[in-house]
C-alpha atoms as a PDB file:
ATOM      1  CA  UNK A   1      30.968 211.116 349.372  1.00  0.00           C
ATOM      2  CA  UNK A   2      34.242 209.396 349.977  1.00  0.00           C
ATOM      3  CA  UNK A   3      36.328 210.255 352.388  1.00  0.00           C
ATOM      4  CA  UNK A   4      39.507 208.842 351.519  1.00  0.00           C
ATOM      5  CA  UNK A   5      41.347 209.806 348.436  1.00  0.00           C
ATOM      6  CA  UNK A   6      42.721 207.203 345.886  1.00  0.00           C
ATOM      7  CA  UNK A   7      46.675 207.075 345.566  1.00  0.00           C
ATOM      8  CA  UNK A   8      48.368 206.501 342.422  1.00  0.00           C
ATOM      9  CA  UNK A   9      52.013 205.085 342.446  1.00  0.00           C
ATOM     10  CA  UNK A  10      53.752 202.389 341.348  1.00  0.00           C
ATOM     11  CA  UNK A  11      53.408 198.199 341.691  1.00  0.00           C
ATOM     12  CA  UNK A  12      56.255 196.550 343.179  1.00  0.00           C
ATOM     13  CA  UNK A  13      56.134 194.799 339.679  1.00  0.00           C
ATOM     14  CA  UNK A  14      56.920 197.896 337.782  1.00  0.00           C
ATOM     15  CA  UNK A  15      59.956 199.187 340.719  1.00  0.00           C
ATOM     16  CA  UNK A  16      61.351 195.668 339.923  1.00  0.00           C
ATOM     17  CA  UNK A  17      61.561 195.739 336.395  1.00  0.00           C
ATOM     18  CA  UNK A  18      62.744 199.107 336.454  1.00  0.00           C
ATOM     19  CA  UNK A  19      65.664 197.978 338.899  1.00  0.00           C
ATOM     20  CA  UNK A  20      66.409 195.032 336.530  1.00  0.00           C
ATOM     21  CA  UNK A  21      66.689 197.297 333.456  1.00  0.00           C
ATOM     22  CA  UNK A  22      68.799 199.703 334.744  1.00  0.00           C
ATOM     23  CA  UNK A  23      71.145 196.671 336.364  1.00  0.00           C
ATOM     24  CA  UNK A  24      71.683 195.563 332.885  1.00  0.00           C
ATOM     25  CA  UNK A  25      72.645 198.705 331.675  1.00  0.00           C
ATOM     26  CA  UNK A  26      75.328 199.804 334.164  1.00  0.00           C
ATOM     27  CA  UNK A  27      76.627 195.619 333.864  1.00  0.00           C
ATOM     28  CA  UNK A  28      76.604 195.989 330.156  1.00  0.00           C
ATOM     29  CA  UNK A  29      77.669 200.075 330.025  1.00  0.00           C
ATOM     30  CA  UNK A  30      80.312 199.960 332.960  1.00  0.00           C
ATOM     31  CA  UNK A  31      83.452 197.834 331.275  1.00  0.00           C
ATOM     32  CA  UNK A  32      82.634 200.122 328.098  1.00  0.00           C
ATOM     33  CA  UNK A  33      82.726 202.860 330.486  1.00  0.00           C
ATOM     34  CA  UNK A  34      86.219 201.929 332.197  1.00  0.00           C
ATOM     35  CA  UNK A  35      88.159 200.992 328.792  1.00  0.00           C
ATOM     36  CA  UNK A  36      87.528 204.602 327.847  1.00  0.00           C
ATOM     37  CA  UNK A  37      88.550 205.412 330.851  1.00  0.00           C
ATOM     38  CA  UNK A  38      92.033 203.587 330.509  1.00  0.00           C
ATOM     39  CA  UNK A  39      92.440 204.850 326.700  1.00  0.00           C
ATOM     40  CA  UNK A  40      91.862 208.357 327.741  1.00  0.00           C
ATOM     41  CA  UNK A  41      94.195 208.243 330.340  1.00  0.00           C
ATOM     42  CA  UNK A  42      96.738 206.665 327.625  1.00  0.00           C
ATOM     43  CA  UNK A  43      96.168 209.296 325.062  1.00  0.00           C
ATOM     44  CA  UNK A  44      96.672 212.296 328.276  1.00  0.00           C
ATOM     45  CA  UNK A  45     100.336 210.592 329.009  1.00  0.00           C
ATOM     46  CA  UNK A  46     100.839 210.726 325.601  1.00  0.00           C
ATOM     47  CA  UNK A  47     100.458 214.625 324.829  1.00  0.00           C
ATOM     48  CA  UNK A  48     101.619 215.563 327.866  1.00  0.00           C
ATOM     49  CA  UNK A  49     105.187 214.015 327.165  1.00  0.00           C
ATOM     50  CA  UNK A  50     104.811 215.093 323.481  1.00  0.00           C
ATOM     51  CA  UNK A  51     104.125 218.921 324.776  1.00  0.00           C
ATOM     52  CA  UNK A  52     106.845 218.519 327.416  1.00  0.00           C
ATOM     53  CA  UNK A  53     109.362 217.694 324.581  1.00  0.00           C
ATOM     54  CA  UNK A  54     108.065 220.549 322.022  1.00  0.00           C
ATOM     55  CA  UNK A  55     107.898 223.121 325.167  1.00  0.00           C
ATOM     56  CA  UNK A  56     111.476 221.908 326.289  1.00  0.00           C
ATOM     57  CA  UNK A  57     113.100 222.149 323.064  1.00  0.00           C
ATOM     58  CA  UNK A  58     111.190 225.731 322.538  1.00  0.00           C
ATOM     59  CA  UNK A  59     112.963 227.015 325.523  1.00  0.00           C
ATOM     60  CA  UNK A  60     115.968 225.173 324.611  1.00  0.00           C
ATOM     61  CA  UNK A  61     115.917 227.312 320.836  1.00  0.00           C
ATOM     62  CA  UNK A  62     114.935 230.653 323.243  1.00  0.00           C
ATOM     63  CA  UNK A  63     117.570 233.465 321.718  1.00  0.00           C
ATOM     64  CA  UNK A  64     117.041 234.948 325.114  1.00  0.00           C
ATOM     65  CA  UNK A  65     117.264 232.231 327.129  1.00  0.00           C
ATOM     66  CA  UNK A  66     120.267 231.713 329.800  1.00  0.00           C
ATOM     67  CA  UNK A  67     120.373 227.394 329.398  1.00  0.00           C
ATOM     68  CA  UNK A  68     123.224 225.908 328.401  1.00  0.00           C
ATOM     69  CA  UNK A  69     120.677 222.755 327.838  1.00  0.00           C
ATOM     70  CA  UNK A  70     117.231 221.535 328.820  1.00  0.00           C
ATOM     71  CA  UNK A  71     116.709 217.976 329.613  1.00  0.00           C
ATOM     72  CA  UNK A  72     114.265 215.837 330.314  1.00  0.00           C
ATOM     73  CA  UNK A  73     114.430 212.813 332.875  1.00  0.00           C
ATOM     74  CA  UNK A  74     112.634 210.275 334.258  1.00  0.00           C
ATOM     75  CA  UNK A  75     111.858 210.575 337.793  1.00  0.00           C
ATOM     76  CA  UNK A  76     112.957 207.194 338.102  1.00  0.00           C
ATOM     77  CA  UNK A  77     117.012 207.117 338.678  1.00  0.00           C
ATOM     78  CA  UNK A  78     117.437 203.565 337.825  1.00  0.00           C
ATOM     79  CA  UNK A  79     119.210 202.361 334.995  1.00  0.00           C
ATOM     80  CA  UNK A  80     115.958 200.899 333.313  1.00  0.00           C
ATOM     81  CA  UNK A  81     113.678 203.888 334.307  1.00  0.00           C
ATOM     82  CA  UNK A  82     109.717 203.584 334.289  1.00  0.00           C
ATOM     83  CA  UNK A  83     108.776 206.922 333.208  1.00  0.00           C
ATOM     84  CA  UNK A  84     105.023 206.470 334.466  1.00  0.00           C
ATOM     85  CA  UNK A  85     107.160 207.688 337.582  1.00  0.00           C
ATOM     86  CA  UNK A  86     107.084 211.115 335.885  1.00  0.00           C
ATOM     87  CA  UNK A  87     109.353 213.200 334.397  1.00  0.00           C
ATOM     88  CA  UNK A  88     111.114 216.742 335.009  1.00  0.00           C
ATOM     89  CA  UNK A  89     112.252 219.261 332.623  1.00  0.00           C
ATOM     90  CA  UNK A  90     115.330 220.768 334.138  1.00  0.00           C
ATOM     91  CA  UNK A  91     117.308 223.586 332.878  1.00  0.00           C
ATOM     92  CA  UNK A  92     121.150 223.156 332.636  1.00  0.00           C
ATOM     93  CA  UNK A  93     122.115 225.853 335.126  1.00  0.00           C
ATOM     94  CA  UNK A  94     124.120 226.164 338.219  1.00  0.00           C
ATOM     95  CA  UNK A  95     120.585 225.745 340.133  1.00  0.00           C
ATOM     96  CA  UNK A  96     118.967 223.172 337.916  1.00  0.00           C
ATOM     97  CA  UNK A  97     116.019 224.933 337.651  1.00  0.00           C
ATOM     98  CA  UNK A  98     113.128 222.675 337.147  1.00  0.00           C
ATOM     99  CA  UNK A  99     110.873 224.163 334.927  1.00  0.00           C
ATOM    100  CA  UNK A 100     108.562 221.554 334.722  1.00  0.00           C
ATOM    101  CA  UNK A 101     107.578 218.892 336.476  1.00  0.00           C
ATOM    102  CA  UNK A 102     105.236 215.587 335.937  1.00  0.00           C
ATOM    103  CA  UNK A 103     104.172 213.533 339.226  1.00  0.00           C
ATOM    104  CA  UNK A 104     104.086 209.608 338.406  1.00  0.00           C
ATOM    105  CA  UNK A 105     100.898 208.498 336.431  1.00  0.00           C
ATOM    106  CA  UNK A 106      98.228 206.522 338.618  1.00  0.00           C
ATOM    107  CA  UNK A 107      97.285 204.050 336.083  1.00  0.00           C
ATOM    108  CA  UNK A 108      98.003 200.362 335.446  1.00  0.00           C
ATOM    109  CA  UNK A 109      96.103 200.529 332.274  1.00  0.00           C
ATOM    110  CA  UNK A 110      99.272 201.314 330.045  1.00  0.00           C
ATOM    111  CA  UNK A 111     103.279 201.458 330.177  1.00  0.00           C
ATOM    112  CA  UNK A 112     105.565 204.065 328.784  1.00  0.00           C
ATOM    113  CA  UNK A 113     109.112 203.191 327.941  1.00  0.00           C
ATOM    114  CA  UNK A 114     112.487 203.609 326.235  1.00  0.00           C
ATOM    115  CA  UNK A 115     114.919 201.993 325.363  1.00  0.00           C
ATOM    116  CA  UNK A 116     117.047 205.291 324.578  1.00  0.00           C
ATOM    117  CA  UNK A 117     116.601 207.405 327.053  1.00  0.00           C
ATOM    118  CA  UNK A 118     117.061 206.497 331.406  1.00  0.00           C
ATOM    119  CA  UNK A 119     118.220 209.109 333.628  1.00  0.00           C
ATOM    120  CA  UNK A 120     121.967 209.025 333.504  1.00  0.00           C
ATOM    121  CA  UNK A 121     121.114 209.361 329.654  1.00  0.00           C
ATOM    122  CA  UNK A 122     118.336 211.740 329.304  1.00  0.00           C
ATOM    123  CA  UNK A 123     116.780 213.573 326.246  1.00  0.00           C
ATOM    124  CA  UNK A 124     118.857 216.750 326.051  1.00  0.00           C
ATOM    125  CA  UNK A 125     118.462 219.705 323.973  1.00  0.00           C
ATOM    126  CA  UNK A 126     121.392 222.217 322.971  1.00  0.00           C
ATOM    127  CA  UNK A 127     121.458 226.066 322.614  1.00  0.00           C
ATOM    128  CA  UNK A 128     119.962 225.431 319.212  1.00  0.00           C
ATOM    129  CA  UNK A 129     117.578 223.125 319.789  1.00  0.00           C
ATOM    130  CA  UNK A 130     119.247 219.679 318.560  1.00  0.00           C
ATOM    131  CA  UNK A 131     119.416 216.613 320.595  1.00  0.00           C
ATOM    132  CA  UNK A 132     122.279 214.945 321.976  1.00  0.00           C
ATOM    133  CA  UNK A 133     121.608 211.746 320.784  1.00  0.00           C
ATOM    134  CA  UNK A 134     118.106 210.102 318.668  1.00  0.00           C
ATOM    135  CA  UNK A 135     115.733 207.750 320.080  1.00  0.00           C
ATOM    136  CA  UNK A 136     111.908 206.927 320.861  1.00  0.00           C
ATOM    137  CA  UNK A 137     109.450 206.687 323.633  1.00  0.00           C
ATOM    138  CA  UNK A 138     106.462 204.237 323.246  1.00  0.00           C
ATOM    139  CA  UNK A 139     103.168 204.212 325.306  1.00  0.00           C
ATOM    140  CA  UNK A 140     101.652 200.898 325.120  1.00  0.00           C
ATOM    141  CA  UNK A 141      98.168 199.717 326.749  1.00  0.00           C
ATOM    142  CA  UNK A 142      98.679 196.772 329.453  1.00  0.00           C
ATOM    143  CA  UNK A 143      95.332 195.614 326.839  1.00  0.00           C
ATOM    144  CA  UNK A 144      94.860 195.450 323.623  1.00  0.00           C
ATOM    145  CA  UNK A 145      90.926 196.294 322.370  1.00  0.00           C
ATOM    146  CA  UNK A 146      89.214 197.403 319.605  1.00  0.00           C
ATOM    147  CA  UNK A 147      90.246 200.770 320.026  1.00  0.00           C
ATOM    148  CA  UNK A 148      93.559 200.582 321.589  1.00  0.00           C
ATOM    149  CA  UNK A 149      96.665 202.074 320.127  1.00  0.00           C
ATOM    150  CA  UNK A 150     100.112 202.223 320.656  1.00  0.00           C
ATOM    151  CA  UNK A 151     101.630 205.709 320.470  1.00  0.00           C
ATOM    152  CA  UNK A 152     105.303 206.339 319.556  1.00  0.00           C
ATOM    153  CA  UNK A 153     107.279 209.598 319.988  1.00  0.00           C
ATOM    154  CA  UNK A 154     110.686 209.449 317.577  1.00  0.00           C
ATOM    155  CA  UNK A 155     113.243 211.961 318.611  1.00  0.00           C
ATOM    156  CA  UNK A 156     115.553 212.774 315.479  1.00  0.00           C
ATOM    157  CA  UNK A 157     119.266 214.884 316.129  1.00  0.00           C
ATOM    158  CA  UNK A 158     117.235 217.398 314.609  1.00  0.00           C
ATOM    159  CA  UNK A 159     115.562 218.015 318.056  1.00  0.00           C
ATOM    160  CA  UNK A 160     112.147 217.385 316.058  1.00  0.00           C
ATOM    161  CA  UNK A 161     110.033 215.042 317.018  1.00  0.00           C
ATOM    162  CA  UNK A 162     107.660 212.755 315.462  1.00  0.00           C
ATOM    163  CA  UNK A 163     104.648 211.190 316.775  1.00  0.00           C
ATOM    164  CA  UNK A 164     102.969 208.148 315.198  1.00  0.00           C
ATOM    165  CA  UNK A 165      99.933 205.882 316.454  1.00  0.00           C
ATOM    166  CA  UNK A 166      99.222 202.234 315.311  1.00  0.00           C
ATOM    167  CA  UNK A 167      96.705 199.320 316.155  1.00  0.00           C
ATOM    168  CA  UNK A 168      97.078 197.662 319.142  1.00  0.00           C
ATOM    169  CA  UNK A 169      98.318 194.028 317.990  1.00  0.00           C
ATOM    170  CA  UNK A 170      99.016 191.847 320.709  1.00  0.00           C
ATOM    171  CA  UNK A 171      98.892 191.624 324.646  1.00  0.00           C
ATOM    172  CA  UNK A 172     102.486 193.093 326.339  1.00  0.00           C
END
């Protein structure tokens, strides 16, 4: 009878090709990986502004509401604003009651602008809900890929707001 007991495992043959295949799938599945990544965090910017806008002019329209105006401005005081600084939604009151407010966006993966709106001129809504003046905000990816897009938000005097996405053409 034999004393010692046989012991099944692996060759180092079969630990290294295992190691090799799964090296090519994280080198091969990590870029895909981070350009979602970046266009997710795109797309999140993107709603998040649009919401802000709808929920700011909702408040704005507000029969019971105590606003003279809501606004919206970059956190960014400088003439030419970067609004991945964030934003606030303040309410036109003796207090300036914030009633929301965005912290800057982490990312270098995209850049949202206007040419419209800075923070000495921000997007205001009236009593009834219509802007002071019309313009646009654009989110565009620092890269273009197959599946990038560049979203625009169009602000009519209406206070409405439209938002339109389109192919990714060329590198910023």
């Amino acid at each position: 009878m034999n004393k010692y007991k046989k012991i099944e495992a692996f060759s180092l043959i079969e630990l290294l090709v295992v190691i090799a295949v799964f090296g090519i799938l994280a080198s091969t599945g990590g870029p895909m990986m981070s350009a979602f990544i970046e266009q997710r965090q795109g797309n999140n910017a993107y709603k998040l502004l649009a919401n802000n806008i709808d929920s700011a002019r909702s408040a704005a329209r507000d029969s019971t509401s105590i606003y003279s105006q809501i606004l919206i401005i970059p956190n960014d005081p400088s003439a030419d604003p970067d609004w991945m600084k964030g934003w606030k939604v303040r309410a036109q009151t003796s207090d300036g009651k914030i009633l929301s407010d965005q912290p800057a966006f982490d990312s270098t993966s995209f850049k949202m602008t206007s040419d419209q709106f800075t923070a000495s001129n921000p997007i205001t809504f009236n009593r009834r809900g219509y802007l002071s003046q019309v313009g646009s905000l654009v989110l565009t990816p620092n890269k273009c890929g197959s599946s990038s897009h560049t979203y625009t938000i169009t602000l009519a005097r209406s206070g409405l707001s439209n938002t339109s996405k389109s192919a990714c053409t060329s590198t910023p």
